[in-house]
Protein backbone atom coordinates (compact mmCIF):
# COMPACT_ATOMS: atom_id res chain seq x y z
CA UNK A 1 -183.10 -108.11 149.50
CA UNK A 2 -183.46 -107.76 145.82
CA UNK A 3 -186.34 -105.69 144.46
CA UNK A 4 -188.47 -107.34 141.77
CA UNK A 5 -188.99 -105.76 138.83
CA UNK A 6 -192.73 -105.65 137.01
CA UNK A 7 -191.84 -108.95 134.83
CA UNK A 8 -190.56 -110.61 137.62
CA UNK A 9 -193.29 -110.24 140.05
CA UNK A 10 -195.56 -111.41 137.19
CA UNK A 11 -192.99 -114.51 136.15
CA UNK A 12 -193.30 -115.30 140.28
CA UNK A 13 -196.76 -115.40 140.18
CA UNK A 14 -196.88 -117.37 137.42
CA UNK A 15 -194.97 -119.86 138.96
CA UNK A 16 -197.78 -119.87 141.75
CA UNK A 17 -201.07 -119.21 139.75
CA UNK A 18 -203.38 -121.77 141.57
CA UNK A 19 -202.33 -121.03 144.87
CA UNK A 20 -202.95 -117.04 144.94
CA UNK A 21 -200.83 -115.79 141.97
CA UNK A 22 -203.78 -115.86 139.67
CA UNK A 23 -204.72 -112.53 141.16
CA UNK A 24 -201.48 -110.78 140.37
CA UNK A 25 -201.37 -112.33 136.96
CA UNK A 26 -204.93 -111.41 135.92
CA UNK A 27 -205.44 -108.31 137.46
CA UNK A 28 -202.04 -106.53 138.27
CA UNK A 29 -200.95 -104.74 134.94
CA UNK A 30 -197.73 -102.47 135.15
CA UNK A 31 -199.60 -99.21 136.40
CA UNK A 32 -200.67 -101.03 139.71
CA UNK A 33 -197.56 -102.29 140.32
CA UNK A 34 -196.07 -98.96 139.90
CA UNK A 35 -198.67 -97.54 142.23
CA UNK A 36 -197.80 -100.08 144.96
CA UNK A 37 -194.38 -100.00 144.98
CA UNK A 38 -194.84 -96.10 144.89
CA UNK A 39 -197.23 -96.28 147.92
CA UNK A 40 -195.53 -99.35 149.90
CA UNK A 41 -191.61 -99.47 148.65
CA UNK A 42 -190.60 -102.10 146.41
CA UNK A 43 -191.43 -105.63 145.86
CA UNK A 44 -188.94 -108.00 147.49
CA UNK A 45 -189.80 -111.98 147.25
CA UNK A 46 -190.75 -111.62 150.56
CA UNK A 47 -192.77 -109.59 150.21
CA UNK A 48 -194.30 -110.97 146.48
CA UNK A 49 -194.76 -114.39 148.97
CA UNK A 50 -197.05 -112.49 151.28
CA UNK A 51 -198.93 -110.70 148.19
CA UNK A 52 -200.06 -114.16 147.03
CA UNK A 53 -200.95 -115.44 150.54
CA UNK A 54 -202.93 -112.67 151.17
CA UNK A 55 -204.73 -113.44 147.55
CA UNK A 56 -204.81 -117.28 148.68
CA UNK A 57 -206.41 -116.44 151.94
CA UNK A 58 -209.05 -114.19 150.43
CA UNK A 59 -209.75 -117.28 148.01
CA UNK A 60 -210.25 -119.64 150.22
CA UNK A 61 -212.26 -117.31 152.06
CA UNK A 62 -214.65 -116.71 149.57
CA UNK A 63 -214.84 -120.50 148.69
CA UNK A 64 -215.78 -121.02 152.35
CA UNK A 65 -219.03 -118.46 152.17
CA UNK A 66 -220.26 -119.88 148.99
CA UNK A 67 -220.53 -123.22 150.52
CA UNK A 68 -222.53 -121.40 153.58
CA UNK A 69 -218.95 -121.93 156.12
């Protein structure tokens, strides 16, 4: 699988911003990515799909407390 590079893990997210990507794009700057990849191996789309997910799940989450769920 092709490894994404820093711009295109942030041009993927992008592309999904309401449904999890906001996280990456907001808060991922090139040193974290760096650090990840270091730590986990590099970024496939697979594996930038389950990044967001994971973001998306911990959104709705969160939505689901505030409302008392």
């Amino acid at each position: 699988m092709k490894e994404l590079s820093y711009e295109d893990f942030i041009a993927f997210s992008q592309k999904h911003y309401y449904i999890g990507g906001d996280a990456v794009v907001e808060c991922w700057d090139r040193k974290t990515f760096d650090k990840y990849v270091s730590m986990f191996g590099p970024i496939t789309m697979q594996k930038a799909n389950e990044i967001i997910q994971e973001y998306q799940q911990e959104e709705a989450e969160e939505l689901a407390l505030s409302f008392g769920e």
